[in-house]
C-alpha atoms as a PDB file:
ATOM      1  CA  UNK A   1     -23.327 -13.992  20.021  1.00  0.00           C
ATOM      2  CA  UNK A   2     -23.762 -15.814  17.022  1.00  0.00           C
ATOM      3  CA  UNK A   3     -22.229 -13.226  14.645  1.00  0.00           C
ATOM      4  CA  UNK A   4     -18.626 -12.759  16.775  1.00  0.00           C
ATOM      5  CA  UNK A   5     -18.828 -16.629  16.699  1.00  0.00           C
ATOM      6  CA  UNK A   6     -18.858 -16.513  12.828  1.00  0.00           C
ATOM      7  CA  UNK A   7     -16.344 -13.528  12.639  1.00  0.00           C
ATOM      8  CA  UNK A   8     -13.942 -15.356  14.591  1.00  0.00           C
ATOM      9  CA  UNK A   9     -14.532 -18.474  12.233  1.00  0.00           C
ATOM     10  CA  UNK A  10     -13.601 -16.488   9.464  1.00  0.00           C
ATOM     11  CA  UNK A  11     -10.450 -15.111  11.172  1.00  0.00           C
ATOM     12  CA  UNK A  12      -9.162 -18.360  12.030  1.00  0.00           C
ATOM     13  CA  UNK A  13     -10.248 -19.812   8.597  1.00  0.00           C
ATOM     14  CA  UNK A  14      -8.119 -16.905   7.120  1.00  0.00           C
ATOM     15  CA  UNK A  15      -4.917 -17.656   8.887  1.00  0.00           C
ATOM     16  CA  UNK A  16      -4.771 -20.735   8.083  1.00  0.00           C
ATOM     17  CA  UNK A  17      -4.677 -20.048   4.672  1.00  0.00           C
ATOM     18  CA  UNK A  18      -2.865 -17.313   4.765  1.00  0.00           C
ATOM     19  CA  UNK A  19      -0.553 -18.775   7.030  1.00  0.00           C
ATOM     20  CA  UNK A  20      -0.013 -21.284   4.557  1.00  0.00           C
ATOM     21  CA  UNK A  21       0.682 -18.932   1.436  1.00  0.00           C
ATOM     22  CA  UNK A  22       3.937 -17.965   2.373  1.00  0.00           C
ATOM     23  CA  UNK A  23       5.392 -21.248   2.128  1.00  0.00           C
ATOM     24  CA  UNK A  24       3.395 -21.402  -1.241  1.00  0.00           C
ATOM     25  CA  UNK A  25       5.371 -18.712  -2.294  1.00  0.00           C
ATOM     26  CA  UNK A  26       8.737 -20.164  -1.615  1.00  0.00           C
ATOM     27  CA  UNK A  27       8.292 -23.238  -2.980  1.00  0.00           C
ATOM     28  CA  UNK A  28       6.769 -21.486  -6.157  1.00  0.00           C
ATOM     29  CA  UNK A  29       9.831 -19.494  -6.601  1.00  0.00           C
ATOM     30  CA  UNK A  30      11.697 -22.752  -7.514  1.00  0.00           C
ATOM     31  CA  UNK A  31      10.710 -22.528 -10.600  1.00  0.00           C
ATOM     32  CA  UNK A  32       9.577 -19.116 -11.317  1.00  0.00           C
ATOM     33  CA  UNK A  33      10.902 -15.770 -10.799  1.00  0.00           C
ATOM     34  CA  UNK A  34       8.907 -13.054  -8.924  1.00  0.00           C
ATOM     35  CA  UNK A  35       7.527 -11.406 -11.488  1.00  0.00           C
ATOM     36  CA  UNK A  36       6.019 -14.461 -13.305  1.00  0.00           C
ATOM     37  CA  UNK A  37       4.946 -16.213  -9.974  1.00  0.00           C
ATOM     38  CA  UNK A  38       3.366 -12.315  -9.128  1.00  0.00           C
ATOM     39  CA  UNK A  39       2.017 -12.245 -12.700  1.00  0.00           C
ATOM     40  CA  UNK A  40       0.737 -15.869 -12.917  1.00  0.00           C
ATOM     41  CA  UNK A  41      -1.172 -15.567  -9.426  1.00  0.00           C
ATOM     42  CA  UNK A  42      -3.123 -13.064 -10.492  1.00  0.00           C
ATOM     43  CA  UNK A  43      -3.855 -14.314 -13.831  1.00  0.00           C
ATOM     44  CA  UNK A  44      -5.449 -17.754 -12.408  1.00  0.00           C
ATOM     45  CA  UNK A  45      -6.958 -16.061  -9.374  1.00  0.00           C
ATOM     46  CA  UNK A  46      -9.115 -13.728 -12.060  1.00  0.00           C
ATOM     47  CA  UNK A  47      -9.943 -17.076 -13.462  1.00  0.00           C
ATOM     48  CA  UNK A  48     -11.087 -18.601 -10.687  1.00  0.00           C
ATOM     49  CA  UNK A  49     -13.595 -15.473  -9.504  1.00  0.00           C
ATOM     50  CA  UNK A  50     -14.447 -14.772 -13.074  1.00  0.00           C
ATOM     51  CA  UNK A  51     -16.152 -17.809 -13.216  1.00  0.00           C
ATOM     52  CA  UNK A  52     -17.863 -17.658  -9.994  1.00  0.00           C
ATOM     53  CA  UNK A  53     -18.568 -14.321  -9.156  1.00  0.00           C
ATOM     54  CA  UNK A  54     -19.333 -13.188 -13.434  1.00  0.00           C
ATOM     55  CA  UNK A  55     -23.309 -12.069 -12.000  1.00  0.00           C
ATOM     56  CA  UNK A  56     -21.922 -10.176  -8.842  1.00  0.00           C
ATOM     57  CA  UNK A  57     -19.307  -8.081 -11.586  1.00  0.00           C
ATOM     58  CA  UNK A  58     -22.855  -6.925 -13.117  1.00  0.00           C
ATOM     59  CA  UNK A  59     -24.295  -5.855 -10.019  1.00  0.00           C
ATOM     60  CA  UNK A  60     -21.270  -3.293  -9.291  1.00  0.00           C
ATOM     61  CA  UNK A  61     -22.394   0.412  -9.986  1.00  0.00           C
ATOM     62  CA  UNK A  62     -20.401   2.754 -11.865  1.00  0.00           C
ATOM     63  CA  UNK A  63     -19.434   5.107  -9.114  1.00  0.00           C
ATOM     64  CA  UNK A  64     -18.369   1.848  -6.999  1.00  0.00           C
ATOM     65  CA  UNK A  65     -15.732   1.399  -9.636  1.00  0.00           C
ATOM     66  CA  UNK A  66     -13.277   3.474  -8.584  1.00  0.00           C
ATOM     67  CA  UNK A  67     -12.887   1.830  -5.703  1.00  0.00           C
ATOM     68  CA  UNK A  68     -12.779  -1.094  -6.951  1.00  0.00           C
ATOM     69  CA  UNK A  69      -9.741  -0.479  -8.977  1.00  0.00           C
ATOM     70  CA  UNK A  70      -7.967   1.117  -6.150  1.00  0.00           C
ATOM     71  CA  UNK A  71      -8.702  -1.905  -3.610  1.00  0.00           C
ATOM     72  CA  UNK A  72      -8.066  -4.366  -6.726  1.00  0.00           C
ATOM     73  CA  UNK A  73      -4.126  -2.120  -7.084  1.00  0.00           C
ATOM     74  CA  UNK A  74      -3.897  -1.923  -3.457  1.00  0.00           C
ATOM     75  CA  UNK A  75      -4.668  -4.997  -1.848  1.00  0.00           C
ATOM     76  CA  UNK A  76      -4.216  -7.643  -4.618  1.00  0.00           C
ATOM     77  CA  UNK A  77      -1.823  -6.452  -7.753  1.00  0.00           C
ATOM     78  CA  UNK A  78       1.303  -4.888  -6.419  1.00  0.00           C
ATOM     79  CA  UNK A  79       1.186  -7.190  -3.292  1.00  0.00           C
ATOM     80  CA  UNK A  80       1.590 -10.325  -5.057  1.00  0.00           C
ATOM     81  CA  UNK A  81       5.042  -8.749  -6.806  1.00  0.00           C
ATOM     82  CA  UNK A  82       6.057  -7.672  -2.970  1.00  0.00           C
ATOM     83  CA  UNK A  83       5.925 -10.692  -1.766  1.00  0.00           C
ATOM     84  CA  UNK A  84       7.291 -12.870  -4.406  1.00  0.00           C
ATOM     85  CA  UNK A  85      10.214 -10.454  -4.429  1.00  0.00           C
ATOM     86  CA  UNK A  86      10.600 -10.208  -0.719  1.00  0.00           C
ATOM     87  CA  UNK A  87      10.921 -14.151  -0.106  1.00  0.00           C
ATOM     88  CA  UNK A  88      14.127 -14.525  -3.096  1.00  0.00           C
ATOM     89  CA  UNK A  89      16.069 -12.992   0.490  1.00  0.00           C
ATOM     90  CA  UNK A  90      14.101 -13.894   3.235  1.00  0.00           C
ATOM     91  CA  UNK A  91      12.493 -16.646   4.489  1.00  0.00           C
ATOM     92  CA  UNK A  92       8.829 -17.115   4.545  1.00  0.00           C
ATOM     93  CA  UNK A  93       8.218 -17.259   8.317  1.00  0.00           C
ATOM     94  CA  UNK A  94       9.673 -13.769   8.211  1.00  0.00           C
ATOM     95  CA  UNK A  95       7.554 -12.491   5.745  1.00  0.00           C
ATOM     96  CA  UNK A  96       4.577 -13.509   7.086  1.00  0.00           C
ATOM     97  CA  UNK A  97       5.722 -11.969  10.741  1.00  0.00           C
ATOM     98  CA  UNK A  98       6.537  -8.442   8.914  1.00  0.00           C
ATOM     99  CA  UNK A  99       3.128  -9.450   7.467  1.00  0.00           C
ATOM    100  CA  UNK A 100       1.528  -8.716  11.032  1.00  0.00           C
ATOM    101  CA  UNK A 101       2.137  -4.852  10.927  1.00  0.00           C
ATOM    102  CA  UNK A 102      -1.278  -4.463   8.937  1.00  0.00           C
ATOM    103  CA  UNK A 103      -3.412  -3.885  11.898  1.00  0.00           C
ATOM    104  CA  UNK A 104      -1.138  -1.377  13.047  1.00  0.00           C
ATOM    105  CA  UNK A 105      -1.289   0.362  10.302  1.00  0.00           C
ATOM    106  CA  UNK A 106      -5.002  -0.034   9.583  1.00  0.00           C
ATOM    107  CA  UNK A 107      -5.521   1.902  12.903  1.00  0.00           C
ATOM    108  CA  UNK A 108      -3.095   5.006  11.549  1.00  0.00           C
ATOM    109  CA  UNK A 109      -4.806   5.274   8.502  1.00  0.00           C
ATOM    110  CA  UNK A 110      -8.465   4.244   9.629  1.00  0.00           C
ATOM    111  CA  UNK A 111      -8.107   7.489  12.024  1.00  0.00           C
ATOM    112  CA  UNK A 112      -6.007   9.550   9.924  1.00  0.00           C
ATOM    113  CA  UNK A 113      -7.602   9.567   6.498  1.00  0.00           C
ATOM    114  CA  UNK A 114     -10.468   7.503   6.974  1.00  0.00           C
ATOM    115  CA  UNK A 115     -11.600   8.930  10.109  1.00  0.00           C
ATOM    116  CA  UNK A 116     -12.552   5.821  11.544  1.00  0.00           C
ATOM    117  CA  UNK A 117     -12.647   5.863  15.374  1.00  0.00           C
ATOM    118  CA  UNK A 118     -10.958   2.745  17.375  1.00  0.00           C
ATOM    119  CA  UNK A 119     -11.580   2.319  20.866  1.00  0.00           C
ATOM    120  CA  UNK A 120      -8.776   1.863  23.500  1.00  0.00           C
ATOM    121  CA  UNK A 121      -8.935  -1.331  23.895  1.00  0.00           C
ATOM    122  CA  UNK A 122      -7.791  -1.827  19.913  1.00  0.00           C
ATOM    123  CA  UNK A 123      -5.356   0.374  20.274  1.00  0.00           C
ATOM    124  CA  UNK A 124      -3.684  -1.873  23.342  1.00  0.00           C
ATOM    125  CA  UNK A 125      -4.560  -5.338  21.445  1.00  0.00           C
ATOM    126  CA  UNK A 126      -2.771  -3.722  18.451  1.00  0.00           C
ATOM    127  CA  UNK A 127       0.313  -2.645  20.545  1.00  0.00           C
ATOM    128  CA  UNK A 128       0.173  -5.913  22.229  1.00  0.00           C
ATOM    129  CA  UNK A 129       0.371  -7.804  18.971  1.00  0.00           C
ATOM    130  CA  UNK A 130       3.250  -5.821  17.991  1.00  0.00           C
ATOM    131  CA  UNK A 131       5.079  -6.198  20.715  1.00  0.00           C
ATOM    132  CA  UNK A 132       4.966 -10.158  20.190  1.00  0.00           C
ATOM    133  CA  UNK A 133       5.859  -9.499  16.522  1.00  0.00           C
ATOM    134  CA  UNK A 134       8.620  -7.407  17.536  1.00  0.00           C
ATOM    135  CA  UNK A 135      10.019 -10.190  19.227  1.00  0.00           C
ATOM    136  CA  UNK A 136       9.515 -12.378  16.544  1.00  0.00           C
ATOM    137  CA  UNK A 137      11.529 -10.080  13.581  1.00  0.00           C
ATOM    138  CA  UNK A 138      14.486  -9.773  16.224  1.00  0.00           C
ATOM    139  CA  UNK A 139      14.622 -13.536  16.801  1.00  0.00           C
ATOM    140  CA  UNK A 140      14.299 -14.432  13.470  1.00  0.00           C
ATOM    141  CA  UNK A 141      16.892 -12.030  12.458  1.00  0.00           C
ATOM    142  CA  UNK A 142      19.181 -13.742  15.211  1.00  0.00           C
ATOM    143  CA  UNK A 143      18.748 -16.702  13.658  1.00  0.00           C
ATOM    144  CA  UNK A 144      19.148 -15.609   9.958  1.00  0.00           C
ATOM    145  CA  UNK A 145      21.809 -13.435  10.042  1.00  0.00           C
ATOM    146  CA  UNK A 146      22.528 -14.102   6.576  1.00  0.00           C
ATOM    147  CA  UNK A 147      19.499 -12.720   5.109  1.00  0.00           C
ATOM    148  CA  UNK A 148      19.288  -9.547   3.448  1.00  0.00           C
ATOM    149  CA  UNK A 149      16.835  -7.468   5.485  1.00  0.00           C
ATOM    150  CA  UNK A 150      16.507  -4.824   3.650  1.00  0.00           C
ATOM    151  CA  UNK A 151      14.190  -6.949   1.036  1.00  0.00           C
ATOM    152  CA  UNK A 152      12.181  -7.039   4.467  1.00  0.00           C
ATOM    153  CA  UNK A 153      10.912  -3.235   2.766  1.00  0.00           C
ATOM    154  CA  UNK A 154       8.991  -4.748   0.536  1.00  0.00           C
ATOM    155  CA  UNK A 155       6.502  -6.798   3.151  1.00  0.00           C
ATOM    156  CA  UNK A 156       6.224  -3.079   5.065  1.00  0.00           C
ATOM    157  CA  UNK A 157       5.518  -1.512   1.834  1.00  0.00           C
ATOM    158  CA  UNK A 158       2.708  -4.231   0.874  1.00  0.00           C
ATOM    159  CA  UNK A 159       1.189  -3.839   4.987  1.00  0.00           C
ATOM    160  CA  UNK A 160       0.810  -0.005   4.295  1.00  0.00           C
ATOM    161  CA  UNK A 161      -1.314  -1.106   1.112  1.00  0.00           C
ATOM    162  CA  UNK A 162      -3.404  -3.718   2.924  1.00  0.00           C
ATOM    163  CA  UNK A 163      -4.380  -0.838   5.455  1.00  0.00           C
ATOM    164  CA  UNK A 164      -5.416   1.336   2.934  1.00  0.00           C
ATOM    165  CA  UNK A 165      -7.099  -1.374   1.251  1.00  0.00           C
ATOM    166  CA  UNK A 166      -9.180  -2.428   4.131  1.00  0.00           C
ATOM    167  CA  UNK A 167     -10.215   0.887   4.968  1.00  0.00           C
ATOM    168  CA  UNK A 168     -11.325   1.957   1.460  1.00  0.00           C
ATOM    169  CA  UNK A 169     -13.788  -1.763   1.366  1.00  0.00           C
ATOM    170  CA  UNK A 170     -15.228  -0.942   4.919  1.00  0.00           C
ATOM    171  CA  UNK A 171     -15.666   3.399   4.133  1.00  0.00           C
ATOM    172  CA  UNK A 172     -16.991   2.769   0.080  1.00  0.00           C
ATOM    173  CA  UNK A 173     -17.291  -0.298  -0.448  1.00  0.00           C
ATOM    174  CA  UNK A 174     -19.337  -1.902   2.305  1.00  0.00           C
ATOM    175  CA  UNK A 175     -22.531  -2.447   0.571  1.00  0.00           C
ATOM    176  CA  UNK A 176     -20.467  -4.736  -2.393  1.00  0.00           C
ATOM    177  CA  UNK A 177     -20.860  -8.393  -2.342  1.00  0.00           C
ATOM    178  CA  UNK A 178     -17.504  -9.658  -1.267  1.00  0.00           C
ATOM    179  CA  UNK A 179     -17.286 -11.741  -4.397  1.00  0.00           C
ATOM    180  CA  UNK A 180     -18.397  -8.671  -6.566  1.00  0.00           C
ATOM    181  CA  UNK A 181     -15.357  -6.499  -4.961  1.00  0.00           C
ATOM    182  CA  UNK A 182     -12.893  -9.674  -5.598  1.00  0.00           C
ATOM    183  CA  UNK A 183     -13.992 -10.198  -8.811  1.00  0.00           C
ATOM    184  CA  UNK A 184     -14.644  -6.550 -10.219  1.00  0.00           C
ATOM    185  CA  UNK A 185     -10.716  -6.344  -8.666  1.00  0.00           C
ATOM    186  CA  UNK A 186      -9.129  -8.846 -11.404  1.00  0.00           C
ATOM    187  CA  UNK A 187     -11.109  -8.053 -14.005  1.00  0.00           C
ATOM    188  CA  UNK A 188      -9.103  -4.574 -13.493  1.00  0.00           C
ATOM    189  CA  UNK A 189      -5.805  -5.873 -12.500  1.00  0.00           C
ATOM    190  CA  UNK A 190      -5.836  -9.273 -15.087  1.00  0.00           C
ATOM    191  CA  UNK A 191      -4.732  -7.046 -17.777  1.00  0.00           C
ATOM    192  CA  UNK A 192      -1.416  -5.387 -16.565  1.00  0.00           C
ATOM    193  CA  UNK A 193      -0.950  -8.816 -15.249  1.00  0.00           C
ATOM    194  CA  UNK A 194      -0.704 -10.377 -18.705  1.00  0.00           C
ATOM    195  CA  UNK A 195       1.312  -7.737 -19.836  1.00  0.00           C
ATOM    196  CA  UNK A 196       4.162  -8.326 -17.316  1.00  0.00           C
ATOM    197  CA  UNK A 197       4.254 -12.257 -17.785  1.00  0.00           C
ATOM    198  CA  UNK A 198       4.335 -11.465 -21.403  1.00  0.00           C
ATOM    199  CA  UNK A 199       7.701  -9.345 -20.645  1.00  0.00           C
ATOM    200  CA  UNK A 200       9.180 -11.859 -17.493  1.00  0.00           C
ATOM    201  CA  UNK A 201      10.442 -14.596 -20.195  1.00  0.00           C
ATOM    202  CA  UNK A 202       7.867 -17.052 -18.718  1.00  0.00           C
ATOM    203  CA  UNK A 203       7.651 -18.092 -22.709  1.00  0.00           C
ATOM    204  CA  UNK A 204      10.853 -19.136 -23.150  1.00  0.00           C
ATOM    205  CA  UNK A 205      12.519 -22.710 -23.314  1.00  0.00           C
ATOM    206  CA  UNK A 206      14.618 -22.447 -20.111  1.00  0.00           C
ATOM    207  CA  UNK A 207      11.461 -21.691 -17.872  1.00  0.00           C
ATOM    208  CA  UNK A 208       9.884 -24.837 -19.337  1.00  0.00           C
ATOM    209  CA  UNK A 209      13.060 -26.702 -19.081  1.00  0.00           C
ATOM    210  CA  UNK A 210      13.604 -26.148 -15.051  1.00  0.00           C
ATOM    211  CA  UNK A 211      13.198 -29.175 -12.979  1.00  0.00           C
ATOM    212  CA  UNK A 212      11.283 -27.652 -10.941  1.00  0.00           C
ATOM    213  CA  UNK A 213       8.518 -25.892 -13.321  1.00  0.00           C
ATOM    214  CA  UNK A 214       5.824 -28.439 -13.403  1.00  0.00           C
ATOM    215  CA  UNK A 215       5.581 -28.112  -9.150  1.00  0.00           C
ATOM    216  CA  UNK A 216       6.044 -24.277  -9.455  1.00  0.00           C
ATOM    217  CA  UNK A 217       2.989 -24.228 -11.529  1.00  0.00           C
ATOM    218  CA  UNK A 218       1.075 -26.905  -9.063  1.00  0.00           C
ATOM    219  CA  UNK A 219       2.110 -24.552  -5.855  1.00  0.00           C
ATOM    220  CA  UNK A 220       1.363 -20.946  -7.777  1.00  0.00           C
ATOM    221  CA  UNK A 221      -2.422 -22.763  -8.462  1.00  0.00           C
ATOM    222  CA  UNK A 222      -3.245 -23.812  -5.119  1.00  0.00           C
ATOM    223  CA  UNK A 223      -1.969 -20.580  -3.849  1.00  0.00           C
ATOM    224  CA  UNK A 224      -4.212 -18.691  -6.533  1.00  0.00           C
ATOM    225  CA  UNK A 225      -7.276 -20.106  -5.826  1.00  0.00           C
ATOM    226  CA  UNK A 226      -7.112 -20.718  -1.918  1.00  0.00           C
ATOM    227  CA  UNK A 227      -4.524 -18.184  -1.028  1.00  0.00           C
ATOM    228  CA  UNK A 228      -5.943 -15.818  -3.296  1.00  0.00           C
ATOM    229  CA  UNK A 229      -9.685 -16.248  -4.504  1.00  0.00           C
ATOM    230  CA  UNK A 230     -11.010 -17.956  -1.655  1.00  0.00           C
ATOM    231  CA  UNK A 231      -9.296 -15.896   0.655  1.00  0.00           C
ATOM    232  CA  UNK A 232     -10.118 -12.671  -0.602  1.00  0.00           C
ATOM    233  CA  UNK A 233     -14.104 -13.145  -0.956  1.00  0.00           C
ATOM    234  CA  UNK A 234     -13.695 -14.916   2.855  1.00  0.00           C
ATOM    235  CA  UNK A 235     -11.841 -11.501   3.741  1.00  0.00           C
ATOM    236  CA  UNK A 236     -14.276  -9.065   2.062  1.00  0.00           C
ATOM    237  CA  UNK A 237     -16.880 -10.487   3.959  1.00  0.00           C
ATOM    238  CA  UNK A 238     -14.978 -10.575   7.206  1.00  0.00           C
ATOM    239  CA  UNK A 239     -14.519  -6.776   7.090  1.00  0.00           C
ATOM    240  CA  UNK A 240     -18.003  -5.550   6.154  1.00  0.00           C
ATOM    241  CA  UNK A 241     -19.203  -7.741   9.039  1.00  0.00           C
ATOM    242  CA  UNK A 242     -17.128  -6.819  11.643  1.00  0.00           C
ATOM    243  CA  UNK A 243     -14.075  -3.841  11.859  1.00  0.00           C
ATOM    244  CA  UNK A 244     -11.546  -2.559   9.713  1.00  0.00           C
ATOM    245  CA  UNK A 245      -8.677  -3.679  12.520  1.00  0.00           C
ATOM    246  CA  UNK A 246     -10.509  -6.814  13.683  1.00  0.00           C
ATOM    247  CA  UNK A 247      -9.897  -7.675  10.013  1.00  0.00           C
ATOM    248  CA  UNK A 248      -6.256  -6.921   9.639  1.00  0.00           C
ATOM    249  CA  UNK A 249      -5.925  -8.708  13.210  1.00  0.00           C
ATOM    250  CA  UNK A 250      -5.599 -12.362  11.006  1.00  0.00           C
ATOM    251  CA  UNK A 251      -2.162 -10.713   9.868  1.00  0.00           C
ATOM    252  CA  UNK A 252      -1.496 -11.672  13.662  1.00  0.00           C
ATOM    253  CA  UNK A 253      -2.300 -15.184  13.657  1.00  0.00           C
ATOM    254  CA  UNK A 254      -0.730 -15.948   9.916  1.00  0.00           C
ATOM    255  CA  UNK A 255       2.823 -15.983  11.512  1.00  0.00           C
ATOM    256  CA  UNK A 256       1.885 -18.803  13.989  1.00  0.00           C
ATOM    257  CA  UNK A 257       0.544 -20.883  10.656  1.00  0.00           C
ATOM    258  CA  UNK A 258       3.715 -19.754   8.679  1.00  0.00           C
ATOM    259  CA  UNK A 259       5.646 -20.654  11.469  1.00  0.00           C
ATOM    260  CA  UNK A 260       4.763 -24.277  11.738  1.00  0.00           C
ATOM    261  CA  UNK A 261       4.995 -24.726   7.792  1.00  0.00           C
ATOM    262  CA  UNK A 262       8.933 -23.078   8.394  1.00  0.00           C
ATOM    263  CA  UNK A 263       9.987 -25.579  11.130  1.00  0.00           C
ATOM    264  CA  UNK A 264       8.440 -28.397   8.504  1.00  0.00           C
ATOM    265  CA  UNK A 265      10.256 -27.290   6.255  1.00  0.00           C
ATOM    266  CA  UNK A 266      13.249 -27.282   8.214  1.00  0.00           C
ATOM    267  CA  UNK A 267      13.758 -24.100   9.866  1.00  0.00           C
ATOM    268  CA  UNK A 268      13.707 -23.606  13.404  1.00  0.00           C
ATOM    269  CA  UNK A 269      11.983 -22.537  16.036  1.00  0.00           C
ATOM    270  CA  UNK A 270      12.836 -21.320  19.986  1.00  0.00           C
ATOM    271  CA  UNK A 271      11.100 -20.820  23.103  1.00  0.00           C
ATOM    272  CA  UNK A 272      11.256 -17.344  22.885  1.00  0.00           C
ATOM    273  CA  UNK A 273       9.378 -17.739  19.620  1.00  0.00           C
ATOM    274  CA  UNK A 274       6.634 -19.428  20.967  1.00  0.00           C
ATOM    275  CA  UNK A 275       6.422 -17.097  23.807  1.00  0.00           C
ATOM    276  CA  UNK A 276       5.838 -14.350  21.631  1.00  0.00           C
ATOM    277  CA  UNK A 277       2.767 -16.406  19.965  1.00  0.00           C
ATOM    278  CA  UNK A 278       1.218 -16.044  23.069  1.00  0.00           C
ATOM    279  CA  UNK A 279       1.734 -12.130  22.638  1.00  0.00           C
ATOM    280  CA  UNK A 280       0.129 -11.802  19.743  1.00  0.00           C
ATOM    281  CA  UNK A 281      -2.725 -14.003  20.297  1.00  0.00           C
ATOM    282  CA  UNK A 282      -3.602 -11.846  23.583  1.00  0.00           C
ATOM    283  CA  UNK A 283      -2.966  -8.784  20.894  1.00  0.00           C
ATOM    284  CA  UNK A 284      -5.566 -10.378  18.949  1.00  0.00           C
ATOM    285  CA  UNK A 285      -8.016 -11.191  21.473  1.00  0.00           C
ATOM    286  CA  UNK A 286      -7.756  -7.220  23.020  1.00  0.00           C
ATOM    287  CA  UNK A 287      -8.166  -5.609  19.947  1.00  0.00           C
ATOM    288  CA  UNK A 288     -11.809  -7.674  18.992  1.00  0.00           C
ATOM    289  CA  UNK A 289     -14.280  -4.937  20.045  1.00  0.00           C
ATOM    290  CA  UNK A 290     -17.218  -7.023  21.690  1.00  0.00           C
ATOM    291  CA  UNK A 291     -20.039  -4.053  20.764  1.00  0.00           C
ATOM    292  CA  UNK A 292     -19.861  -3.077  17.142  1.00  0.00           C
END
């Protein structure tokens, strides 16, 4: 009892911050583009877990590290471009609800390449969920009619990653301290990181001369280190301790978070919208497996 009260602590703890990322984003890309907000969250989040998880790096064997550098690609690097690139077309709130197709595809892949068996009451709590996000995307895409949707490609692209990503921790990487597998991830990614904000004009006068630079940097550091370094040791642990989909279920409740930061910041919000909340949060509830 006490360990699915702790899982489900994590899981909420997750979506909040999650949640809250999105809007993160957005407000970071006021005063950086993508790829220096993309390159610049990485760079800072490396930072962060260098300095706390430096012993757990040493601890990593060498024929963990392959996997390391693949979950480090996978589920931090080319995500954080995704994003940053997705939300210069559409809003947050809608990223975050594409967002929620990671369990879904966490169950394809667990089963297809991973071989990882889900029981049928997942596989309902997954279809559930998406059901309620389905909802969601078409209501938000009512409402935004003006956004470019095709940008949406880059949050499905980033959700396939995530589900490979959180299969690979749980199949080779399940023994890893969650800090080891976040850290030994930047120290691989940091580089090709630096590279690309060398190359995104971040050093030039006009970045530095933007109104808006000084917050940009403020948002891109809270996101880094809760969004990002917190969030990623939180999530490491969440997976080894209970399933690969249970995991990717907090992709669920992130849109209800992102949701509420959206209608703060001024965009709105229906009853059909908050019926479809409801959806997801019986999705999530169905797909936790109550004997793992």
């Amino acid at each position: 009892m006490k360990n699915i009260q702790v899982k489900w602590l994590y899981l909420f703890v997750l979506s909040l911050i999650w949640g809250s990322s999105f809007i993160l984003i957005k407000k970071s890309l006021l005063g950086l583009n993508p790829y220096q907000l993309g390159a610049l969250r990485t760079i800072i989040t490396a930072l962060f877990l260098f300095i706390a998880g430096y012993k757990s790096i040493k601890e990593i064997k060498k024929e963990q590290w392959k996997w390391i550098a693949l979950t480090g690609i996978l589920g931090s690097f080319i995500p954080a471009f995704l994003f940053a690139i997705a939300e210069t077309e559409i809003d947050s709130a809608v990223a975050s609800i594409l967002n929620s197709l990671v369990p879904l595809n966490t169950i394809l892949f667990g089963f297809a390449v991973f071989k990882i068996a889900s029981t049928k009451r997942q596989i309902l709590g997954v279809v559930v969920g998406f059901i309620g996000t389905s909802i969601l995307i078409l209501k938000g895409a009512e409402l935004n009619p003006e956004q470019n949707y095709l940008y949406a490609g880059f949050v499905i692209i980033s959700t396939v990653m995530y589900a490979l990503n959180v299969n690979i921790i749980k199949s080779h990487l399940q023994f890893v301290k969650p800090l080891g597998i976040a850290a030994g991830n930047y120290v691989v990614i940091i580089i090709p990181a630096i590279l690309i904000l060398l190359f995104s004009d971040f050093f030039n006068a006009e970045t530095f001369e933007n109104p808006n630079f000084k917050m940009a940097m403020f948002y891109v550091t809270i996101l880094s280190f809760f969004g990002t370094a917190l969030a990623k040791v939180l999530f490491n642990k969440l997976v080894q301790i209970s399933t690969p989909v249970f995991a990717s279920s907090v992709t669920y409740l992130m849109p209800l978070v992102a949701l509420t930061w959206g209608v703060l910041d001024g965009e709105s919000f229906t009853l059909l919208q908050g019926f479809a909340t409801i959806i997801i949060l019986l999705g999530v509830y169905l797909s936790h497996k109550r004997q793992q």
